[in-house]
Each structure stands twice: as structure tokens, then as C-alpha cells.
C-alpha atoms as a PDB file:
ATOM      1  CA  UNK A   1     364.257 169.921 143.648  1.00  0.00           C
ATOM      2  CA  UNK A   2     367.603 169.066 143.259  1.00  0.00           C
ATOM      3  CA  UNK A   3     369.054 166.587 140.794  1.00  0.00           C
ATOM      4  CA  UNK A   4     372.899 165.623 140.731  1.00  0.00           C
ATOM      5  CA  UNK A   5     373.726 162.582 137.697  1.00  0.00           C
ATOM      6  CA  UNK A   6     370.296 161.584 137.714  1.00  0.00           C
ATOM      7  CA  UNK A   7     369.714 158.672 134.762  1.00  0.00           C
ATOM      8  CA  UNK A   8     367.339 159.369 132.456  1.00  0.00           C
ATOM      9  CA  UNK A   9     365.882 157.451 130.414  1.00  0.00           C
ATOM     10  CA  UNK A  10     367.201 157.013 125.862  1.00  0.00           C
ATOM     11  CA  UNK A  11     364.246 158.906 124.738  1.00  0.00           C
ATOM     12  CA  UNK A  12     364.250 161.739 127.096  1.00  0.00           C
ATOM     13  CA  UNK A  13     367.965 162.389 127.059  1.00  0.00           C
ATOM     14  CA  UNK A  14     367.384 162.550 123.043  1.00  0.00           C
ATOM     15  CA  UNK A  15     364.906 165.077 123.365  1.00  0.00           C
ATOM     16  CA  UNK A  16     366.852 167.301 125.587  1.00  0.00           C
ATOM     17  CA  UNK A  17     370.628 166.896 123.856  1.00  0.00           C
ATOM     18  CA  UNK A  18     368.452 168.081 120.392  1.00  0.00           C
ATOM     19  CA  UNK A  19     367.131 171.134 122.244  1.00  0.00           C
ATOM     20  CA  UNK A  20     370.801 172.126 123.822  1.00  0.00           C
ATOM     21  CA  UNK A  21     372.098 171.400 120.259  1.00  0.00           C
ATOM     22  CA  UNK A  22     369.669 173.810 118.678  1.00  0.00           C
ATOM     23  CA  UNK A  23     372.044 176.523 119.930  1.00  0.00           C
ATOM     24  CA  UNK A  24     375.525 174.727 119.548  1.00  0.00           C
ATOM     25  CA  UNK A  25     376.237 172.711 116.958  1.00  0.00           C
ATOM     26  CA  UNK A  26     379.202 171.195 118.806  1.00  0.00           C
ATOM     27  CA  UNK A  27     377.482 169.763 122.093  1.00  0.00           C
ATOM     28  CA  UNK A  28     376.670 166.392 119.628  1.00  0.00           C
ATOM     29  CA  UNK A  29     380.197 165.999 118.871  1.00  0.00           C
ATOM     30  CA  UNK A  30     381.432 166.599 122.091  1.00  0.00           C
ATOM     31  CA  UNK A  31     378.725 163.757 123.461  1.00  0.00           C
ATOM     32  CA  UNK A  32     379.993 161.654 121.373  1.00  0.00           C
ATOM     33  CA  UNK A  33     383.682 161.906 122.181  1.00  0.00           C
ATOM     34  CA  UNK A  34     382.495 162.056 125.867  1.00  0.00           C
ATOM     35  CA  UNK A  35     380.497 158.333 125.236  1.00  0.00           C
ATOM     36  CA  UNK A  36     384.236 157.462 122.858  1.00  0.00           C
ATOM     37  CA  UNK A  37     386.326 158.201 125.547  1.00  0.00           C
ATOM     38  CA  UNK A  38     384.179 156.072 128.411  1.00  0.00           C
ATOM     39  CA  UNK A  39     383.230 153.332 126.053  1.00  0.00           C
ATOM     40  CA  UNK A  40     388.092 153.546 125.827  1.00  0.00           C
ATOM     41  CA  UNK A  41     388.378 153.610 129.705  1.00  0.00           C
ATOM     42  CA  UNK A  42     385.675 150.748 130.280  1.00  0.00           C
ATOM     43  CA  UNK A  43     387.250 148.672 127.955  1.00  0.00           C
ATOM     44  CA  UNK A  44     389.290 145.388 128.795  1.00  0.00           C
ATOM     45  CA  UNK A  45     392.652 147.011 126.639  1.00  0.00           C
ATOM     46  CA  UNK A  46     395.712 147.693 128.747  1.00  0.00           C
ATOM     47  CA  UNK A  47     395.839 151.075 130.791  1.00  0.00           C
ATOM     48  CA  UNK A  48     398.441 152.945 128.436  1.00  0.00           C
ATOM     49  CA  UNK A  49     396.953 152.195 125.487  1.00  0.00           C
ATOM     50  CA  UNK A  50     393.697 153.072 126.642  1.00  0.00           C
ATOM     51  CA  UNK A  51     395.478 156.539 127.785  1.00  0.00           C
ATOM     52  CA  UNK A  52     396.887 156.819 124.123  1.00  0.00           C
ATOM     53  CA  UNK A  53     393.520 156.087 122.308  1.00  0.00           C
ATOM     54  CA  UNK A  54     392.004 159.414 124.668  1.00  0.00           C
ATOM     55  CA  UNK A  55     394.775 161.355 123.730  1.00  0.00           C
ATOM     56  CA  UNK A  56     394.087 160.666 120.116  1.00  0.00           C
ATOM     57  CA  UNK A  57     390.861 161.439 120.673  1.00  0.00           C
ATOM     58  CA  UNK A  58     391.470 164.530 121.746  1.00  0.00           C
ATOM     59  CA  UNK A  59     394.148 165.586 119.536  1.00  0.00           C
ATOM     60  CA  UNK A  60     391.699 164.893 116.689  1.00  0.00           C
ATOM     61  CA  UNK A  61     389.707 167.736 117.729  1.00  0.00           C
ATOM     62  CA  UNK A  62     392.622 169.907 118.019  1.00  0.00           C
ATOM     63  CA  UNK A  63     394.126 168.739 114.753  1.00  0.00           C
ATOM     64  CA  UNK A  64     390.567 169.773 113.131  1.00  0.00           C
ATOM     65  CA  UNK A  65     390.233 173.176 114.903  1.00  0.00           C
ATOM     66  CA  UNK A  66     394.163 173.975 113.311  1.00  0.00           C
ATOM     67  CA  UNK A  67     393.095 172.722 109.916  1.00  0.00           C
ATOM     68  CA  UNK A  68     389.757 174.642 109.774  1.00  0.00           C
ATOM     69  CA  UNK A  69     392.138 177.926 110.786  1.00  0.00           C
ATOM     70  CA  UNK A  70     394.012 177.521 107.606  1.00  0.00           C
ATOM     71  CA  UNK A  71     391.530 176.469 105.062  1.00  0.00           C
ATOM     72  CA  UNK A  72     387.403 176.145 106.302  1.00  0.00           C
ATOM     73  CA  UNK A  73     386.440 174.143 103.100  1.00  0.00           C
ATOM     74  CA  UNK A  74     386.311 170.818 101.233  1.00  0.00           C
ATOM     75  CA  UNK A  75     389.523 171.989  98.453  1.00  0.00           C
ATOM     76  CA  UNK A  76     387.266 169.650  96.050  1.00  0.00           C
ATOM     77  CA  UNK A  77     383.781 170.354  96.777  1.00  0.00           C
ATOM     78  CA  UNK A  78     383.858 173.271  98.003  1.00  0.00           C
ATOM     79  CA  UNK A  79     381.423 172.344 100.960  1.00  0.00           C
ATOM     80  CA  UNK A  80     382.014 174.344 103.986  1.00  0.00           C
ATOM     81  CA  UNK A  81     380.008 173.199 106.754  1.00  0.00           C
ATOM     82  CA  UNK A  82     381.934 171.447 109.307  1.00  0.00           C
ATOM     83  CA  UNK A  83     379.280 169.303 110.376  1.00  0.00           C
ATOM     84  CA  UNK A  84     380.054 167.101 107.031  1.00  0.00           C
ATOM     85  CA  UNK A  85     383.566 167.238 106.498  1.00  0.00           C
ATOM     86  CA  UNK A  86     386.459 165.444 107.249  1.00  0.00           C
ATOM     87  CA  UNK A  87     390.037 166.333 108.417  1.00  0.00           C
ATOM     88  CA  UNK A  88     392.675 164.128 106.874  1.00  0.00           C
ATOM     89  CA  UNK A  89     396.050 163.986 107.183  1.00  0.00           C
ATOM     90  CA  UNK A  90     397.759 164.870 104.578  1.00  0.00           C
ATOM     91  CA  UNK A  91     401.014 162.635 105.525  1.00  0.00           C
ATOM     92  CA  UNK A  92     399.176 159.765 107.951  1.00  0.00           C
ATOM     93  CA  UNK A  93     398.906 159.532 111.175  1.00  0.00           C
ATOM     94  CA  UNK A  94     400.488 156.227 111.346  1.00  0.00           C
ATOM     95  CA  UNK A  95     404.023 157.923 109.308  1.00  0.00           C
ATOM     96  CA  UNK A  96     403.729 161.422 111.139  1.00  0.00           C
ATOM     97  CA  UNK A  97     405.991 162.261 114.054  1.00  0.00           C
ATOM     98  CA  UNK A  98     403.864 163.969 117.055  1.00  0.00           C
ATOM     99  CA  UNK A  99     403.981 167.229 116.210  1.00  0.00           C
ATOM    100  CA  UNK A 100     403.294 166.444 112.464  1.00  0.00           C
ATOM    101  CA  UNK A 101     400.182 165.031 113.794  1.00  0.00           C
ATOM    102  CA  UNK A 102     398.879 168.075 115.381  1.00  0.00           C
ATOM    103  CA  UNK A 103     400.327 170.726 112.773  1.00  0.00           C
ATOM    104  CA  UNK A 104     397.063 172.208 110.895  1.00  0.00           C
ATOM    105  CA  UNK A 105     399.819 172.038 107.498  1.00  0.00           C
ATOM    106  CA  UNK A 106     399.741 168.317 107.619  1.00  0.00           C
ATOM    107  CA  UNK A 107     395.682 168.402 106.975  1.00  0.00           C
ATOM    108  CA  UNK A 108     392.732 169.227 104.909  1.00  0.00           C
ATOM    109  CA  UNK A 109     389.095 169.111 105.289  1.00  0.00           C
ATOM    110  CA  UNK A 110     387.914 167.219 102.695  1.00  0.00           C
ATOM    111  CA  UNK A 111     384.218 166.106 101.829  1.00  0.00           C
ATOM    112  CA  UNK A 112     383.935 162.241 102.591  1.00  0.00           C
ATOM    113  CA  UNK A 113     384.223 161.174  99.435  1.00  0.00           C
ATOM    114  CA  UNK A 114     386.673 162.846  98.283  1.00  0.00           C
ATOM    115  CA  UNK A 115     388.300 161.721 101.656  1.00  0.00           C
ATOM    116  CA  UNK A 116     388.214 158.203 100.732  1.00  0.00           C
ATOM    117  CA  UNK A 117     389.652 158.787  97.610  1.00  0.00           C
ATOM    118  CA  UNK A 118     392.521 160.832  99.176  1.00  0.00           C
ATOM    119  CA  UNK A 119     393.413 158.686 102.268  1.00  0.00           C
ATOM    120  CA  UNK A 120     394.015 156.200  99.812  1.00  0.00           C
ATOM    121  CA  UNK A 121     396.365 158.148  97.367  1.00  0.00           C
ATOM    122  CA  UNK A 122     393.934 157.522  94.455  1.00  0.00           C
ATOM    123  CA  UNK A 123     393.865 161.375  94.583  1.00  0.00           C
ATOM    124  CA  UNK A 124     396.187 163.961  95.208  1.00  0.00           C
ATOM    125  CA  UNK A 125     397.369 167.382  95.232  1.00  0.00           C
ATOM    126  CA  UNK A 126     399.918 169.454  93.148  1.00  0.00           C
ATOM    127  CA  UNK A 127     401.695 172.462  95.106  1.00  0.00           C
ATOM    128  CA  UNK A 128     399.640 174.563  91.933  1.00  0.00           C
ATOM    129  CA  UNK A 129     396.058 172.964  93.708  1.00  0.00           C
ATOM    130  CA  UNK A 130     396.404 171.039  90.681  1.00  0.00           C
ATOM    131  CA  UNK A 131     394.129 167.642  91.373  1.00  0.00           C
ATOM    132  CA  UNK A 132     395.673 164.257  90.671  1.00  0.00           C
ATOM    133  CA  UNK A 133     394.457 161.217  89.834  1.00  0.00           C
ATOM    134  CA  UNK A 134     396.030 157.428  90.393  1.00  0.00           C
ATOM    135  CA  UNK A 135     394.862 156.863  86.941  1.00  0.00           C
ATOM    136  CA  UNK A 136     392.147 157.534  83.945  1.00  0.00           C
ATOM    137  CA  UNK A 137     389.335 155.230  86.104  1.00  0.00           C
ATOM    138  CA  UNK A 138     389.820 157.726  89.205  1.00  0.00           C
ATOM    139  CA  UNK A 139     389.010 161.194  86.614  1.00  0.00           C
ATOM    140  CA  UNK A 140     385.708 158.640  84.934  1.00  0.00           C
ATOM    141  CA  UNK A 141     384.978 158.501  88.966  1.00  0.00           C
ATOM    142  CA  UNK A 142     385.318 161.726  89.753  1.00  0.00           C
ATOM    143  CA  UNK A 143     383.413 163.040  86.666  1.00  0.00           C
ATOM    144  CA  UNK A 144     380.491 160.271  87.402  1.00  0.00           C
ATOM    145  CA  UNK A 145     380.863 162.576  90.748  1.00  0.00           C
ATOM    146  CA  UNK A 146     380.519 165.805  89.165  1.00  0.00           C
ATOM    147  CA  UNK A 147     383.914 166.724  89.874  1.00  0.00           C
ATOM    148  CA  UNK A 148     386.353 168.225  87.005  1.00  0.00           C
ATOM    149  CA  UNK A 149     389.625 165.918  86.897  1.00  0.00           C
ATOM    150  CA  UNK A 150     391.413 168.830  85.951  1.00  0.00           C
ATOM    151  CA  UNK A 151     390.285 170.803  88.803  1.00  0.00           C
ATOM    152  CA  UNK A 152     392.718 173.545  90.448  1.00  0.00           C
ATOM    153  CA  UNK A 153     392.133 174.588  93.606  1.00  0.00           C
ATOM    154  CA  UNK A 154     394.125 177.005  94.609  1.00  0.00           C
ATOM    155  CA  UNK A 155     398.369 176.921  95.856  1.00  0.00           C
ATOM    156  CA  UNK A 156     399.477 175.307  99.142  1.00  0.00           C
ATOM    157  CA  UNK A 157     401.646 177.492 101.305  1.00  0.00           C
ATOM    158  CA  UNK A 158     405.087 176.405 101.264  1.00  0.00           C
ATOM    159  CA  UNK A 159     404.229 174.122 104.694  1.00  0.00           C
ATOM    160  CA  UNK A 160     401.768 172.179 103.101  1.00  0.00           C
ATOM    161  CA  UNK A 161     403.528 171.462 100.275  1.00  0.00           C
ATOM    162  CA  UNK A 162     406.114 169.923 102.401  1.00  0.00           C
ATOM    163  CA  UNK A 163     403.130 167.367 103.223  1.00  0.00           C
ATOM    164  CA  UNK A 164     402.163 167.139 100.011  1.00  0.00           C
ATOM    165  CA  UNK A 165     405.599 166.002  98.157  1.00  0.00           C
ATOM    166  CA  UNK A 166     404.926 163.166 100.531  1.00  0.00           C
ATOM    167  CA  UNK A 167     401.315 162.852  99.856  1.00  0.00           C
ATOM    168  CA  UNK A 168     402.432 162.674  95.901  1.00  0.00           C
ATOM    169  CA  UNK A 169     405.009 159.959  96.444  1.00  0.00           C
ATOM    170  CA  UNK A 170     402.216 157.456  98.230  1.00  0.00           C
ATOM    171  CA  UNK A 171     400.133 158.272  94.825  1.00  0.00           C
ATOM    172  CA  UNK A 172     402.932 157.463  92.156  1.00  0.00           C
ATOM    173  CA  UNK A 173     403.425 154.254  93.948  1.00  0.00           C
ATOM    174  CA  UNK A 174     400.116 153.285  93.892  1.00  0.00           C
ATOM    175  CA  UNK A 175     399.774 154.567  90.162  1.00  0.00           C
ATOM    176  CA  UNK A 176     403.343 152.471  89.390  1.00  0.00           C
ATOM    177  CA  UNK A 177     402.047 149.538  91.071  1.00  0.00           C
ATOM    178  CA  UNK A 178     398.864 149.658  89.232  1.00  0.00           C
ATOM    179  CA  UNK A 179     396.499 149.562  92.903  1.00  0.00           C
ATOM    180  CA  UNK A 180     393.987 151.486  90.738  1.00  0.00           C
ATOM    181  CA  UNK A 181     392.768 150.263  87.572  1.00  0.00           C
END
């Protein structure tokens, strides 16, 4: 019997994307950026932004594989599995040039949390690993957490820390203009 895009029903196709996944964790992820990228081109958005939201897309993934090369763990946690973390820009998206956006220096895989906290420069990095904090309510956070405010994690390599004298402007500002109290 022969069977070419055949539609199969929610429960079934469940059943057999948890048994391919059993031996590779990435066929979930790449499902879903396969249902992302669809759910982009069926949309009612104009054709070159729709082409610029796949590209994104994709470039995430390389983006994540470049950061993972250069450091496989949460610099906070310590977590290592990929499956939970995050990879963040170090200097945004939105401010990076293209190929600032693709360069594994301009990112870290962080833990969610601590993601949150860093995406929003309540957090940040010395070129020592030394963590920062917007202010004492961030450390009571990150203690509440389980997390040491005074936490060194190890140097950045002299590209990173070009991303990170960036990273550390964003959090004076916010610590200056009191976003964190």
C-alpha cells in the first residue's frame, strides 16, 4: 500500500510524532517551526514580510546552534538541556545589524527565567561573569529564586564582551531611570 500526504487524523499523528521523537529530540521543534512557517505563508500579511518572518525563523535556529557552540549552559542556572533553555541576544535583535544577529557572541542560553530578567536589563553581565542587578529588589528576587546575587560565572571572551558593554548600558539606564524598584 502506498501512501503519499495522506491526512491523518490529531490523535494519531500525536502518537506517531512521540514515537519518532523518542529517538530525536529535535523532530518536535522542527514540527513546530514547520506548522510556524505555514501558519507565516497562509497568513493575510504582505509577501515580503511574510518572507522576512521565515527567515527569522530560521535564523533563530542557526543563531541557537552558534550560541550552544560557544557556551551549552544556562551562565545562571547552570541547566544544560537544550530542550529548556533559551537563546537571547545579548544586544537585541531589534538594535543588531544582520550579522550581529546571527554571531553566536551576541547570545547566551539562558534558563527562562533568568531570560526574562535579562531581556529586560534587570540583569546583566560583567566581562568578570560578574552578575548584575537593576537594583536591591532584583538580588531579593533572585535569592527568593535560589540564585546568589553575587554570582560569578565565569569571563566572556573578548567578543562577547563587546555585546555586553552594550548589554550593561541598557541596565544602567534602566537602574538610573528607576524601571525597577
Amino acid at each position: 500500500m502506498n501512501v503519499y500526504l495522506a491526512g491523518l487524523d490529531e490523535a494519531l499523528g500525536s502518537v506517531l510524532l512521540s514515537l519518532i521523537a523518542r529517538d530525536n529530540e529535535d523532530i518536535p521543534r522542527a514540527v513546530e517551526d514547520a506548522a510556524a512557517e505555514q501558519a507565516i505563508a497562509h497568513s493575510a500579511i504582505p509577501e515580503t514580510t511574510k518572507q522576512q518572518l521565515i527567515n527569522a525563523r530560521k535564523g533563530q535556529g542557526l543563531f541557537r546552534s552558534r550560541v550552544s557552540a560557544i557556551s551549552p549552559h544556562c551562565r545562571v542556572t547552570g541547566t544544560a538541556d537544550p530542550r529548556v533553555l533559551v537563546a537571547s541576544h545579548i544586544k537585541p535583535w531589534s538594535k543588531s545589524s544582520d550579522k550581529e544577529r546571527l554571531d553566536g557572541n551576541n547570545g547566551l542560553l539562558l534558563a527562562p527565567h533568568v531570560d526574562r530578567l535579562f531581556d529586560r536589563f534587570w540583569i546583566s553581565f560583567g566581562d568578570d561573569g560578574q552578575l548584575l542587578t537593576a537594583g536591591p529588589a532584583v538580588a531579593i528576587l533572585l535569592r527568593n529564586w535560589g540564585i546568589e546575587p553575587n554570582l560569578r560565572s565565569g569571563p566572556f571572551t573578548r567578543r562577547q564582551s563587546k555585546y555586553m558593554t552594550y548589554h550593561r548600558g541598557r541596565l544602567a539606564e534602566v537602574t538610573a531611570r528607576g524601571l525597577w524598584t
